[in-house]
N, C-alpha and C. Protein backbone atom coordinates (compact mmCIF):
# COMPACT_ATOMS: atom_id res chain seq x y z
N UNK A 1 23.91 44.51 4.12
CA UNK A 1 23.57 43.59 5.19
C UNK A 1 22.62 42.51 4.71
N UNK A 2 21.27 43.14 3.70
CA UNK A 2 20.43 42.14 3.35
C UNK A 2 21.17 41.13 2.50
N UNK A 3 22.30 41.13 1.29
CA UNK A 3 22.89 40.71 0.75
C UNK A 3 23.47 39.32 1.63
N UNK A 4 24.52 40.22 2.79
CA UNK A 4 25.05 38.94 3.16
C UNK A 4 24.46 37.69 4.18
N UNK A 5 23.02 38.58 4.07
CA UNK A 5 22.56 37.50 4.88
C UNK A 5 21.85 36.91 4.44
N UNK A 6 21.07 36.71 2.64
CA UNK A 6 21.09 35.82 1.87
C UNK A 6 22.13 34.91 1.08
N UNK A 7 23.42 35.42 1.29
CA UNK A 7 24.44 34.76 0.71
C UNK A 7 24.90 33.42 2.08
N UNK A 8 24.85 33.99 3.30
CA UNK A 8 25.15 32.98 4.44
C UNK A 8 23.90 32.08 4.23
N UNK A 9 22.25 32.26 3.73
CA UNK A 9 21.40 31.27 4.08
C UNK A 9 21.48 30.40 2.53
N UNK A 10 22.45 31.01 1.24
CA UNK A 10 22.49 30.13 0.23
C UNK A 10 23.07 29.03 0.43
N UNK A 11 24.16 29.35 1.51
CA UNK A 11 25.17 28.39 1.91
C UNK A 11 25.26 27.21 2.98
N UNK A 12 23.81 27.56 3.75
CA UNK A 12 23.60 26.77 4.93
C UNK A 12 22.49 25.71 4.91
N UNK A 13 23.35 24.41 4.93
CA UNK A 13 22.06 23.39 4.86
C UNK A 13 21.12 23.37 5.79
N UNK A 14 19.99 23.48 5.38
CA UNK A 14 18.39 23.04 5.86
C UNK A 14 18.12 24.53 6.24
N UNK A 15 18.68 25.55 5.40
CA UNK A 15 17.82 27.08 5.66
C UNK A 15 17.66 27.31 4.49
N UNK A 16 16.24 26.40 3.58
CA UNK A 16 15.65 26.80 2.27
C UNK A 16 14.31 27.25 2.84
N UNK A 17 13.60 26.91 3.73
CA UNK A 17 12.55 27.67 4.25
C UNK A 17 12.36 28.94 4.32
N UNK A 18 14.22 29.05 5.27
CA UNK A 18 14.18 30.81 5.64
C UNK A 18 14.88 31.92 4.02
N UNK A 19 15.42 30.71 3.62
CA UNK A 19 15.88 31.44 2.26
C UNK A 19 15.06 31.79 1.22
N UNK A 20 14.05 31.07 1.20
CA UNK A 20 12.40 31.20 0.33
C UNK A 20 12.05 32.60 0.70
N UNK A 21 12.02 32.49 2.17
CA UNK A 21 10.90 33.63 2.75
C UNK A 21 11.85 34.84 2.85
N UNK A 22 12.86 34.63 3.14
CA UNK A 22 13.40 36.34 2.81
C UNK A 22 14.18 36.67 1.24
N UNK A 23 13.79 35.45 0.57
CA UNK A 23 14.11 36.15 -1.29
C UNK A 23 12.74 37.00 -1.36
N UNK A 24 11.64 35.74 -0.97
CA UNK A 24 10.38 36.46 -1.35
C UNK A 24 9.50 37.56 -1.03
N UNK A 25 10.28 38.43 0.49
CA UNK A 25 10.21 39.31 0.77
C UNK A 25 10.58 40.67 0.24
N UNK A 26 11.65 41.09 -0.70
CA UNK A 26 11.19 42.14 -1.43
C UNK A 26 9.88 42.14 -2.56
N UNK A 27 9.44 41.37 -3.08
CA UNK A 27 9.06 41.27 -4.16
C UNK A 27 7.11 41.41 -2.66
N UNK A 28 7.00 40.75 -1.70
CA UNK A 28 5.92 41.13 -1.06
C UNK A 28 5.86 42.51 -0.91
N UNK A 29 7.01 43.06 -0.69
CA UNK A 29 6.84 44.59 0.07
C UNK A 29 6.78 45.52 -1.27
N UNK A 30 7.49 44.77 -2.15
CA UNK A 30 6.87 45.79 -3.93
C UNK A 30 5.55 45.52 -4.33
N UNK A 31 4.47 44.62 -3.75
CA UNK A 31 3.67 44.31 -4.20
C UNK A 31 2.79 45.28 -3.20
N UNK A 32 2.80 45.17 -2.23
CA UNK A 32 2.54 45.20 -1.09
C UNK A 32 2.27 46.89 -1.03
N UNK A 33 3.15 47.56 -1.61
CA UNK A 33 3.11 49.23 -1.85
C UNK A 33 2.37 49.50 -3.16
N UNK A 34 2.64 49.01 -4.53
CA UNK A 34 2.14 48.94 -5.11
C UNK A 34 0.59 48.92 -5.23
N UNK A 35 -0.38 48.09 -4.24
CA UNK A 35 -1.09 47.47 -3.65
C UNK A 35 -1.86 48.91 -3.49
N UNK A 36 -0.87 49.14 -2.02
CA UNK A 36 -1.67 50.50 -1.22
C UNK A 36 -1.51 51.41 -2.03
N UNK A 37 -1.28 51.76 -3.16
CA UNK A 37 -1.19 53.35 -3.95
C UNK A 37 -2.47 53.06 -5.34
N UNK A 38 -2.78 51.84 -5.20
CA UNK A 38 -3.69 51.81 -6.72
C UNK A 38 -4.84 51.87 -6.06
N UNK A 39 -5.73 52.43 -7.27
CA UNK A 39 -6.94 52.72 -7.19
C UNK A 39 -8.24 50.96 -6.70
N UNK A 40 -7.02 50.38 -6.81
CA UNK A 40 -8.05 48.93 -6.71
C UNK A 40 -7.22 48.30 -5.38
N UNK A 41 -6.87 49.02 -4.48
CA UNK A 41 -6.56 48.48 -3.10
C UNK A 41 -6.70 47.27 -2.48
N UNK A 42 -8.04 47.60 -2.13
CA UNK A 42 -8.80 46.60 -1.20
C UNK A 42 -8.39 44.94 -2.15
N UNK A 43 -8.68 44.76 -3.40
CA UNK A 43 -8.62 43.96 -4.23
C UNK A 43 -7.20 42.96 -4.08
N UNK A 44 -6.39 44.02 -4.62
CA UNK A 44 -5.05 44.08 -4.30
C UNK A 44 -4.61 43.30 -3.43
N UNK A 45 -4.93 43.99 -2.37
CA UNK A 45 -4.31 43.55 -0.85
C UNK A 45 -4.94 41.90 -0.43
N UNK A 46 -6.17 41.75 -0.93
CA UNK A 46 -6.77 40.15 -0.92
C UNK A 46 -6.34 39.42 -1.35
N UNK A 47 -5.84 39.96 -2.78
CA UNK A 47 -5.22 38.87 -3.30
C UNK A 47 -3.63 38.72 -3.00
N UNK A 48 -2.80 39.68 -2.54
CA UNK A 48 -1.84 39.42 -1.72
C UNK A 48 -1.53 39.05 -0.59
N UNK A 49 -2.74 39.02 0.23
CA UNK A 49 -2.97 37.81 1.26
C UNK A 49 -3.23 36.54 1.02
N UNK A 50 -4.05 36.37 -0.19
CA UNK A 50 -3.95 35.00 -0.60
C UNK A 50 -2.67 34.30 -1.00
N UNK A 51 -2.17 35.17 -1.60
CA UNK A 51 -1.14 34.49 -2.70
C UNK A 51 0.45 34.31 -1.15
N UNK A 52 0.20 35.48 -0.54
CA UNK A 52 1.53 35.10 1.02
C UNK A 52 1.18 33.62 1.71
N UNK A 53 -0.36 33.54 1.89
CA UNK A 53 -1.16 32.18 2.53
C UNK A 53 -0.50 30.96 1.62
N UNK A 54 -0.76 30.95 0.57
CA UNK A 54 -0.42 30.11 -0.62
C UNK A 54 1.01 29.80 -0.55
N UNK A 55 1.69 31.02 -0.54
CA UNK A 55 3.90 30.93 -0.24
C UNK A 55 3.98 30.31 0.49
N UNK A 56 3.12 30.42 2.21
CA UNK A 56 3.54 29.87 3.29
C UNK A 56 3.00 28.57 3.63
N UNK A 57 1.79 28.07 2.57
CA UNK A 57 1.38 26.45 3.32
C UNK A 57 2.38 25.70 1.92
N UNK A 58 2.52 26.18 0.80
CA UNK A 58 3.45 25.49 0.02
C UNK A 58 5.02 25.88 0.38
N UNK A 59 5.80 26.47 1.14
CA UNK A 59 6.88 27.16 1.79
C UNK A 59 7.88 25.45 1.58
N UNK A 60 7.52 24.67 1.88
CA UNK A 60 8.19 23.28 1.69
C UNK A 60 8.93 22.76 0.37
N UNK A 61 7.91 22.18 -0.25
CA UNK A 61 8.11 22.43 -2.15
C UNK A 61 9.04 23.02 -2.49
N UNK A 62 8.19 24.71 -2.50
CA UNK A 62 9.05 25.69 -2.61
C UNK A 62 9.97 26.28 -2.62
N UNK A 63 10.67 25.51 -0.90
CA UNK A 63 12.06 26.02 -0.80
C UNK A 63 12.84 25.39 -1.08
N UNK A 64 12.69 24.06 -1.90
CA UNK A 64 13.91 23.31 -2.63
C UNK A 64 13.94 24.09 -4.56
N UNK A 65 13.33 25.24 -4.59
CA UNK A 65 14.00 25.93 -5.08
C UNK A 65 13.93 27.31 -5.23
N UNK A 66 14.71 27.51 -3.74
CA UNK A 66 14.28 29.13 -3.19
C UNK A 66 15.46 29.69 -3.88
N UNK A 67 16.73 29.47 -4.86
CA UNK A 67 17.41 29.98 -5.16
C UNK A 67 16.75 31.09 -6.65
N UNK A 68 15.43 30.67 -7.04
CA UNK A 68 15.16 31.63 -8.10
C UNK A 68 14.77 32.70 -7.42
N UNK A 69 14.20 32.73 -6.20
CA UNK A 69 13.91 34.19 -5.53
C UNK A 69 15.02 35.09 -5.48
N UNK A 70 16.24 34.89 -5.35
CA UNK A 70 17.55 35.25 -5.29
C UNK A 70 17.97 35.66 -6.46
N UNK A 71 17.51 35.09 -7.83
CA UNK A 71 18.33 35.42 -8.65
C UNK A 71 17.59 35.97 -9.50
N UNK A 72 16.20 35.84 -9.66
CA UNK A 72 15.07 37.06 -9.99
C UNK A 72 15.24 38.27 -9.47
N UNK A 73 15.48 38.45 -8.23
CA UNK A 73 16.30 39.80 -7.65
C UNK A 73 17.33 40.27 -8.48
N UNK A 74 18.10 39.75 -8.35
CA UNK A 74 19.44 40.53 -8.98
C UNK A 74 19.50 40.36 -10.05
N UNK A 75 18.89 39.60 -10.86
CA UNK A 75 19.17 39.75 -12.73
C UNK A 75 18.06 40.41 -12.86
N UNK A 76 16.69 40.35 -12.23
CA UNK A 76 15.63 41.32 -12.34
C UNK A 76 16.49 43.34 -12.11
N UNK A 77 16.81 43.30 -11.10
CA UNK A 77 17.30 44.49 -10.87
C UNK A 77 18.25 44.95 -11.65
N UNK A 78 19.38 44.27 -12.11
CA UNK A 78 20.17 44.53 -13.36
C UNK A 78 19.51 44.84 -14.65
N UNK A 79 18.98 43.81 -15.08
CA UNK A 79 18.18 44.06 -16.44
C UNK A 79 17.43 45.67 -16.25
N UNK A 80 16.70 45.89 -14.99
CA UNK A 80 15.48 46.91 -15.04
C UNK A 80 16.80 48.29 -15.25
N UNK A 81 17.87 47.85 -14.23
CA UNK A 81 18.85 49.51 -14.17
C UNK A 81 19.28 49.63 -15.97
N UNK A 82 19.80 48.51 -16.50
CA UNK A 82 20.36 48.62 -17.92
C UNK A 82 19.17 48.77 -18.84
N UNK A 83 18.13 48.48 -18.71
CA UNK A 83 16.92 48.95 -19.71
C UNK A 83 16.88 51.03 -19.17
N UNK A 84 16.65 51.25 -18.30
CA UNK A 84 16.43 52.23 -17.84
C UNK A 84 17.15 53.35 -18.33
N UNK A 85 18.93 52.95 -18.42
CA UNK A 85 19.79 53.86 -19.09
C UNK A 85 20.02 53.51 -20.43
N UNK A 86 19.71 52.08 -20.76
CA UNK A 86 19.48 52.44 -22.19
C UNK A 86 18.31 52.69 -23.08
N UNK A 87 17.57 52.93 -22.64
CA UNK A 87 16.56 53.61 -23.23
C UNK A 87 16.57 55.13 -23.53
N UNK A 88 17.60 55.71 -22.27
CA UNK A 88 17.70 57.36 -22.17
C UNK A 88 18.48 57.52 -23.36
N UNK A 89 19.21 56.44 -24.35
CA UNK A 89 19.96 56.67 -25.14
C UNK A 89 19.38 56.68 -26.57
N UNK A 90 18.18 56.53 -26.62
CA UNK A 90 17.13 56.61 -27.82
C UNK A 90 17.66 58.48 -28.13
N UNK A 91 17.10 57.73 -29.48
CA UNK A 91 17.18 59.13 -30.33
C UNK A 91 16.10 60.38 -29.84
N UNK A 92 16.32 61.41 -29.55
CA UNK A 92 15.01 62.41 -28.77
C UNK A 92 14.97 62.46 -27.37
N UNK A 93 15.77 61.28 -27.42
CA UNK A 93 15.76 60.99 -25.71
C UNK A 93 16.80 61.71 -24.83
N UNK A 94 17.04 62.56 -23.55
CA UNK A 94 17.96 62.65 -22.54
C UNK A 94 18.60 61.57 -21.76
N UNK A 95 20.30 61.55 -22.41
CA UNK A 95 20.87 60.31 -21.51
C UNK A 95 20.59 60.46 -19.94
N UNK A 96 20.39 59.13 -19.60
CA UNK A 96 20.27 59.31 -17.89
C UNK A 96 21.62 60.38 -17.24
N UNK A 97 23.14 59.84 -17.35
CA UNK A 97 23.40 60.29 -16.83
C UNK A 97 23.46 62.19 -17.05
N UNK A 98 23.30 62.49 -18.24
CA UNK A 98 23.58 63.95 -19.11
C UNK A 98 22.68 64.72 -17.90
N UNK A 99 21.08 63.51 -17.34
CA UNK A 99 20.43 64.79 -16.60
C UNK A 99 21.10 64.23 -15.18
N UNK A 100 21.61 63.65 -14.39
CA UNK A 100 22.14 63.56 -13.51
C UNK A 100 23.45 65.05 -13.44
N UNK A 101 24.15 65.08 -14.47
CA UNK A 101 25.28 65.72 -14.61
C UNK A 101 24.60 67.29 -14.34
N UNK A 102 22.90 67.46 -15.37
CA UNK A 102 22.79 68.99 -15.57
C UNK A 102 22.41 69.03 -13.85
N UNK A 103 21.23 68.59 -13.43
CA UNK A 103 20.77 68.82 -11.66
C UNK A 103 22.46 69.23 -10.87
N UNK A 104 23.33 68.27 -11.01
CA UNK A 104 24.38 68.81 -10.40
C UNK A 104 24.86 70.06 -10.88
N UNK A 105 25.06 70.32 -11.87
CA UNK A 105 26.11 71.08 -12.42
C UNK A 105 25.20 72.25 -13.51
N UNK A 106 24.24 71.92 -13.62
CA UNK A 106 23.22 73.31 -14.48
C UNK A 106 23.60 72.90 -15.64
N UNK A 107 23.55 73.67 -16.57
CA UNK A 107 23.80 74.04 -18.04
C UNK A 107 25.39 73.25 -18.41
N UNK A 108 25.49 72.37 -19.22
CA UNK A 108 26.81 71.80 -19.38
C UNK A 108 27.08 71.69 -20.77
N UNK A 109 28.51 71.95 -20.52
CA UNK A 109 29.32 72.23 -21.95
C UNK A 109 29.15 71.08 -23.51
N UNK A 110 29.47 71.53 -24.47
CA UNK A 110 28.87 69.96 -25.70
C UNK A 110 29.74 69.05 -25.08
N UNK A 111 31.23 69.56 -24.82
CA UNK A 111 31.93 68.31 -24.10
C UNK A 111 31.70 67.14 -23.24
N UNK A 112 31.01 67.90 -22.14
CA UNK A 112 30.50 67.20 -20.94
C UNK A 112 29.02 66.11 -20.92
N UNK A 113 28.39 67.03 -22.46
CA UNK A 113 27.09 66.47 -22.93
C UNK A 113 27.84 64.87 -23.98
N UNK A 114 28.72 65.18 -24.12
CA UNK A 114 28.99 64.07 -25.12
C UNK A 114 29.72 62.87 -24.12
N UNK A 115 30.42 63.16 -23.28
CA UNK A 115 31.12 62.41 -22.20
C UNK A 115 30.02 61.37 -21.23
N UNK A 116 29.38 62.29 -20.76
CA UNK A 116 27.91 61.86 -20.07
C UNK A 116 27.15 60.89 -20.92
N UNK A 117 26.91 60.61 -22.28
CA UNK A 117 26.46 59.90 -23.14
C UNK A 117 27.27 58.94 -23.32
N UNK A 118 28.73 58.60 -22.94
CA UNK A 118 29.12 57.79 -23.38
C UNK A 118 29.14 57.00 -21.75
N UNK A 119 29.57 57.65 -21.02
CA UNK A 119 29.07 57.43 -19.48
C UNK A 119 27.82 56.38 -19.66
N UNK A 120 26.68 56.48 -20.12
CA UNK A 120 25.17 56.31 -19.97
C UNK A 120 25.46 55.16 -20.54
N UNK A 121 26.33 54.87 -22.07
CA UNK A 121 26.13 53.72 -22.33
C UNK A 121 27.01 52.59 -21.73
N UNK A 122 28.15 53.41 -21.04
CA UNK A 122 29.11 52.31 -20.57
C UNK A 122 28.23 51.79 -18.69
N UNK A 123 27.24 52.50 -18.51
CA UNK A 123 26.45 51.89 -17.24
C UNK A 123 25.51 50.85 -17.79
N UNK A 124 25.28 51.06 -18.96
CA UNK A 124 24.20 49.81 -19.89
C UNK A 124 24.85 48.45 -20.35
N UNK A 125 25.78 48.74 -20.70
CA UNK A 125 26.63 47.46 -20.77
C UNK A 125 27.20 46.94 -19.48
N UNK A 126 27.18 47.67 -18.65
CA UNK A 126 27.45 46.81 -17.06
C UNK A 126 26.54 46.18 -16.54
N UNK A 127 25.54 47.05 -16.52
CA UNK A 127 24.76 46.20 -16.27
C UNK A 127 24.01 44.92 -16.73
N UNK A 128 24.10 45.09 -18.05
CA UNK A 128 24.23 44.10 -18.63
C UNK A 128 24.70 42.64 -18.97
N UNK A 129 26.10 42.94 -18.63
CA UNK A 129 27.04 42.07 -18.47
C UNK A 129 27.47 41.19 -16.93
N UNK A 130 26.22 42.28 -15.68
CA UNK A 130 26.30 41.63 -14.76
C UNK A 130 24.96 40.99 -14.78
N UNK A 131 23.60 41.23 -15.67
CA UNK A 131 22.80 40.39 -15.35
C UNK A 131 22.94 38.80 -16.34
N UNK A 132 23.56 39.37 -17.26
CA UNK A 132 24.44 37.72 -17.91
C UNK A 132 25.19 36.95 -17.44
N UNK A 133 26.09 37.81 -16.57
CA UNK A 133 27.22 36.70 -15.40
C UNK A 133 25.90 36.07 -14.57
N UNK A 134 25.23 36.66 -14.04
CA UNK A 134 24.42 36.16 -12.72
C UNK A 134 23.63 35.02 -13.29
N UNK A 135 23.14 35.31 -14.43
CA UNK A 135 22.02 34.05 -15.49
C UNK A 135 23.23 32.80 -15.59
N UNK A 136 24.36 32.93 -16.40
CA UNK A 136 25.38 31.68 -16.75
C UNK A 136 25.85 30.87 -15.69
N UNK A 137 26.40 31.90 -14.20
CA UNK A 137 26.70 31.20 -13.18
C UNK A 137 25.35 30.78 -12.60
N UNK A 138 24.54 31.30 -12.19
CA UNK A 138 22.90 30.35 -11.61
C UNK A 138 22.43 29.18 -12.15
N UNK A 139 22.78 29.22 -13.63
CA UNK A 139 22.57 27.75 -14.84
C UNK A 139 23.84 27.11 -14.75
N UNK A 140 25.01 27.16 -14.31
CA UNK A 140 25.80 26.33 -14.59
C UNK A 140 27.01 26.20 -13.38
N UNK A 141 26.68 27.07 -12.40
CA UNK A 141 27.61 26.77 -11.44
C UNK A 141 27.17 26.67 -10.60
N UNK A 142 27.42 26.32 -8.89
CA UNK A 142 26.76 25.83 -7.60
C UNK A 142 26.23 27.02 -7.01
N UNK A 143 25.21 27.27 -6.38
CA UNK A 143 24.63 27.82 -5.58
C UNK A 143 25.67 28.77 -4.91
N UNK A 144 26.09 28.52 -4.45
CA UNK A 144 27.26 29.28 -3.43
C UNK A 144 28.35 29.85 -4.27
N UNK A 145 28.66 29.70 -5.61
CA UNK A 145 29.57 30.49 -6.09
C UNK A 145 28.47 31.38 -6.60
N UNK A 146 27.14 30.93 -7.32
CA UNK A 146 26.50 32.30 -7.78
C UNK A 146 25.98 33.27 -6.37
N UNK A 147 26.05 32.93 -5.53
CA UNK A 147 25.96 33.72 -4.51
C UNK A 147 26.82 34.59 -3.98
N UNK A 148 27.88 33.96 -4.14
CA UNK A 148 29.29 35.31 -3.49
C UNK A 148 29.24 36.20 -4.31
N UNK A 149 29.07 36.40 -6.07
CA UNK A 149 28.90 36.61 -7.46
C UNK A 149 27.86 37.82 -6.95
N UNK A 150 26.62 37.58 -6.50
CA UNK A 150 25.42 38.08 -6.71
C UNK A 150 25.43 39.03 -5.30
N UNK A 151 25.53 38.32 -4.51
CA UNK A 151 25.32 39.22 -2.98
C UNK A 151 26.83 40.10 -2.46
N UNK A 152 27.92 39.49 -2.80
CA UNK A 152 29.08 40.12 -2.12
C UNK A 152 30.12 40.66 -3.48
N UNK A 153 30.21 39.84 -4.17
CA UNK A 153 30.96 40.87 -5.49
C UNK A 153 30.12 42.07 -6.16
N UNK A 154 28.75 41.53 -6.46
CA UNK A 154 27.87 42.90 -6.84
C UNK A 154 28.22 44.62 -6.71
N UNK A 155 28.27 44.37 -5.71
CA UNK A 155 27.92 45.67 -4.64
C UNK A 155 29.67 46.43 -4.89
N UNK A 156 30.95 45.43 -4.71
CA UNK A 156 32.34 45.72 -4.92
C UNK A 156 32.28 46.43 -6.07
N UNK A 157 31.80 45.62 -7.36
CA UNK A 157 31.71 45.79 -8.36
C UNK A 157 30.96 47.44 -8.89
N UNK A 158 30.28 47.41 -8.29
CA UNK A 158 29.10 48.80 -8.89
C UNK A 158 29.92 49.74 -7.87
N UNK A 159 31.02 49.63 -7.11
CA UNK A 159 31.60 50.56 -6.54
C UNK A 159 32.77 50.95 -7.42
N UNK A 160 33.51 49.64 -7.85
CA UNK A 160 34.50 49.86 -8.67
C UNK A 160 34.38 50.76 -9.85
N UNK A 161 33.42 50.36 -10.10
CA UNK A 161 32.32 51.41 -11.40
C UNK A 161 32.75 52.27 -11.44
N UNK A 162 32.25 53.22 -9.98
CA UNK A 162 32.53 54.42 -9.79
C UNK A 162 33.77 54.94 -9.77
N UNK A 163 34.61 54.13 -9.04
CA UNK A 163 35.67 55.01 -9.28
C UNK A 163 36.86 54.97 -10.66
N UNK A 164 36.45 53.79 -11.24
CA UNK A 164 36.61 54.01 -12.76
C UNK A 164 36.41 55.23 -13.62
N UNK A 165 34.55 54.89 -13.31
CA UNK A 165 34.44 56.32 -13.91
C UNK A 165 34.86 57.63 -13.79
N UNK A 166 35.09 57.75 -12.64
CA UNK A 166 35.63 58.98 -12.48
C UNK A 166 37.34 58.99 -12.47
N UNK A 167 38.32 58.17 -12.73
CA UNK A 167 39.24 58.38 -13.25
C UNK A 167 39.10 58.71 -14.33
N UNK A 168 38.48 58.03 -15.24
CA UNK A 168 37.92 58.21 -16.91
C UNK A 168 37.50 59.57 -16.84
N UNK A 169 36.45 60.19 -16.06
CA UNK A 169 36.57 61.34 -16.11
C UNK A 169 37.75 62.46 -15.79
N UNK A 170 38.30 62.26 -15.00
CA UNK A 170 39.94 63.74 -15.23
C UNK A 170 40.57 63.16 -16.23
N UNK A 171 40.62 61.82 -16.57
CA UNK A 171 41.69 61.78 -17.87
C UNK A 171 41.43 62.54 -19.26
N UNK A 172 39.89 62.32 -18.92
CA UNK A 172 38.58 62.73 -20.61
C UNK A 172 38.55 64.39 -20.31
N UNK A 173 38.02 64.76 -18.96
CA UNK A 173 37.90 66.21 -18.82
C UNK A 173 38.96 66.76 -18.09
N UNK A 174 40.09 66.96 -18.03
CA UNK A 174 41.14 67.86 -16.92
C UNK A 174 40.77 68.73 -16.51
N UNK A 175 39.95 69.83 -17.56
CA UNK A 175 39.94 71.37 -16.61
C UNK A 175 38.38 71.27 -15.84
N UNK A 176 37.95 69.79 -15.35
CA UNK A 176 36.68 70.22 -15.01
C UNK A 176 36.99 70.11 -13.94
N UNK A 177 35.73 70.88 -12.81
CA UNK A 177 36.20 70.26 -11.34
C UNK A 177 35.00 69.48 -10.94
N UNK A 178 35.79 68.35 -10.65
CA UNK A 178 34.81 67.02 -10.66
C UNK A 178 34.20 66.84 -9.82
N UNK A 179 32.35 66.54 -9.84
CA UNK A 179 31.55 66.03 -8.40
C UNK A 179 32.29 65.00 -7.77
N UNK A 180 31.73 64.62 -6.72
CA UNK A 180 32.07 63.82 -5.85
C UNK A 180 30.87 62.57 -5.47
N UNK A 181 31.32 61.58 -5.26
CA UNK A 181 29.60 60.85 -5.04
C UNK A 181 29.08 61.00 -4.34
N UNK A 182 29.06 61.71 -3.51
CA UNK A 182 27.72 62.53 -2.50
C UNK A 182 26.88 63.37 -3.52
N UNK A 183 27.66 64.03 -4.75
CA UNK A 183 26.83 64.86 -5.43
C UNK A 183 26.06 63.79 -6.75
N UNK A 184 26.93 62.97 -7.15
CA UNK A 184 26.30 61.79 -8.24
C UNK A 184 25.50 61.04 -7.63
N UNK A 185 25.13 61.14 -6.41
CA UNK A 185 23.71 60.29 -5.78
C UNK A 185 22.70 61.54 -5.86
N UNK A 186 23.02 62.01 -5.40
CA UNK A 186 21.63 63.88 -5.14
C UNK A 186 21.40 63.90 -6.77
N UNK A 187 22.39 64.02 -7.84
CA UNK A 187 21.31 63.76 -9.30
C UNK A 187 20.92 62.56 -9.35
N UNK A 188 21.04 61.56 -8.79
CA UNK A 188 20.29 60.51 -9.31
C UNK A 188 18.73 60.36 -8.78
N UNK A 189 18.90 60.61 -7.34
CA UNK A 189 17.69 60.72 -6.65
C UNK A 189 17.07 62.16 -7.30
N UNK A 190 17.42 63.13 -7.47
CA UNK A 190 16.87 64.32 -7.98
C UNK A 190 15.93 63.86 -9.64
N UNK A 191 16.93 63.39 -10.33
CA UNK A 191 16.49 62.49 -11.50
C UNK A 191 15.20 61.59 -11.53
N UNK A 192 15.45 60.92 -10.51
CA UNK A 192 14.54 59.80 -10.24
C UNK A 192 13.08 59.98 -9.49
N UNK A 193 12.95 60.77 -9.25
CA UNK A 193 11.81 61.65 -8.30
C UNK A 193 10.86 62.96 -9.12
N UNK A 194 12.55 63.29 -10.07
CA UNK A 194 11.70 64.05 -11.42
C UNK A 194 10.43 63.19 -12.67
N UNK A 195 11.74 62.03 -12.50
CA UNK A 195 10.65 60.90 -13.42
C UNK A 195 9.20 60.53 -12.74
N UNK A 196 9.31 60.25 -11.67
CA UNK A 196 8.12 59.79 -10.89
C UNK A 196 7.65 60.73 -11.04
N UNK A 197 7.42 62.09 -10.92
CA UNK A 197 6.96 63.15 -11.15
C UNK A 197 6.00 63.43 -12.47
N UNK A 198 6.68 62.84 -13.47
CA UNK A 198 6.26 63.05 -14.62
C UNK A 198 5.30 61.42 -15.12
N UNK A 199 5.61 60.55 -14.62
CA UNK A 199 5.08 59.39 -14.60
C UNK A 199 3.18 59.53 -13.81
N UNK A 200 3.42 60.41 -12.78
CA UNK A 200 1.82 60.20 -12.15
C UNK A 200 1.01 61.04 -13.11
């Protein structure tokens, strides 16, 4: 929903005001939490009142080029998912998806350990390759095509993913019996909550 309703305000003349202020709204509410969990709060939070005060009396300026809020989002968020799984691919390291696979599935075969690794890197090069589409079309094509690109193909796309992958999987594994993506979200969030875990 948030998607298409930055993709309708990329497209609509004289809504760079409102397109400023709701790019720049995730990045307040990451700051904004961030903020309330550190030990320097109060600080924090001043200077993120200053700096919202500052967005909103310069909001003018600004929104003749509110399209980087938009695309700091999504090549920001691409880059961070493809650093994330490729890093799990370091030497010593657990591929992302290998621990997604064990939370679901426990103890898994060398097969499934080697499949899952190749899994991990083929999510690194997607992502990859979608935060490079989003950079080439934002530098070189109109507003409104990197927008359908970014807000409404995205999302198609990281679905298509899935069910790629998991054709790739019965073709690669036959005798396994395959999760379902209700269960490849529960390891990811299980995954991801383990890390935070180990991160505080």
């Amino acid at each position: 929903m948030y998607e298409y309703a930055l993709h309708r305000v990329a497209q609509q003349p004289g809504a760079q005001v409102a397109g400023l202020l709701m790019g720049a709204a995730p990045f307040v509410l990451l700051a904004l939490s961030f903020s309330w969990r550190s030990g320097w709060r109060l600080p924090l939070l001043i200077l993120l009142g200053l700096a919202c005060a500052g967005l909103w009396l310069l909001r003018a300026p600004l929104s003749l080029h509110f399209g980087w809020t938009y695309y700091l989002q999504h090549m920001g968020a691409n880059t961070a998912l493809g650093l994330m799984f490729g890093r799990s691919l370091r030497r010593g390291q657990l591929p992302l998806c290998t621990q997604f696979a064990a939370i679901v599935r426990g103890p898994l075969s060398p097969a499934l350990k080697r499949y899952t690794r190749v899994i991990t890197l083929a999510w690194t090069l997607f992502f990859a390759v979608m935060a490079t589409v989003s950079t080439a079309l934002f530098a070189l094509a109109p507003i409104a095509a990197w927008s359908t690109f970014a807000n409404l193909c995205s999302p198609l796309l990281v679905a298509l993913m899935f069910v790629v992958e998991a054709g790739c999987r019965r073709f690669a594994l036959p005798g396994l019996a395959h999760a379902g993506v209700g269960e490849a979200i529960q390891g990811y969030r299980a995954a991801m909550a383990a890390r935070a875990g180990l991160s505080r």
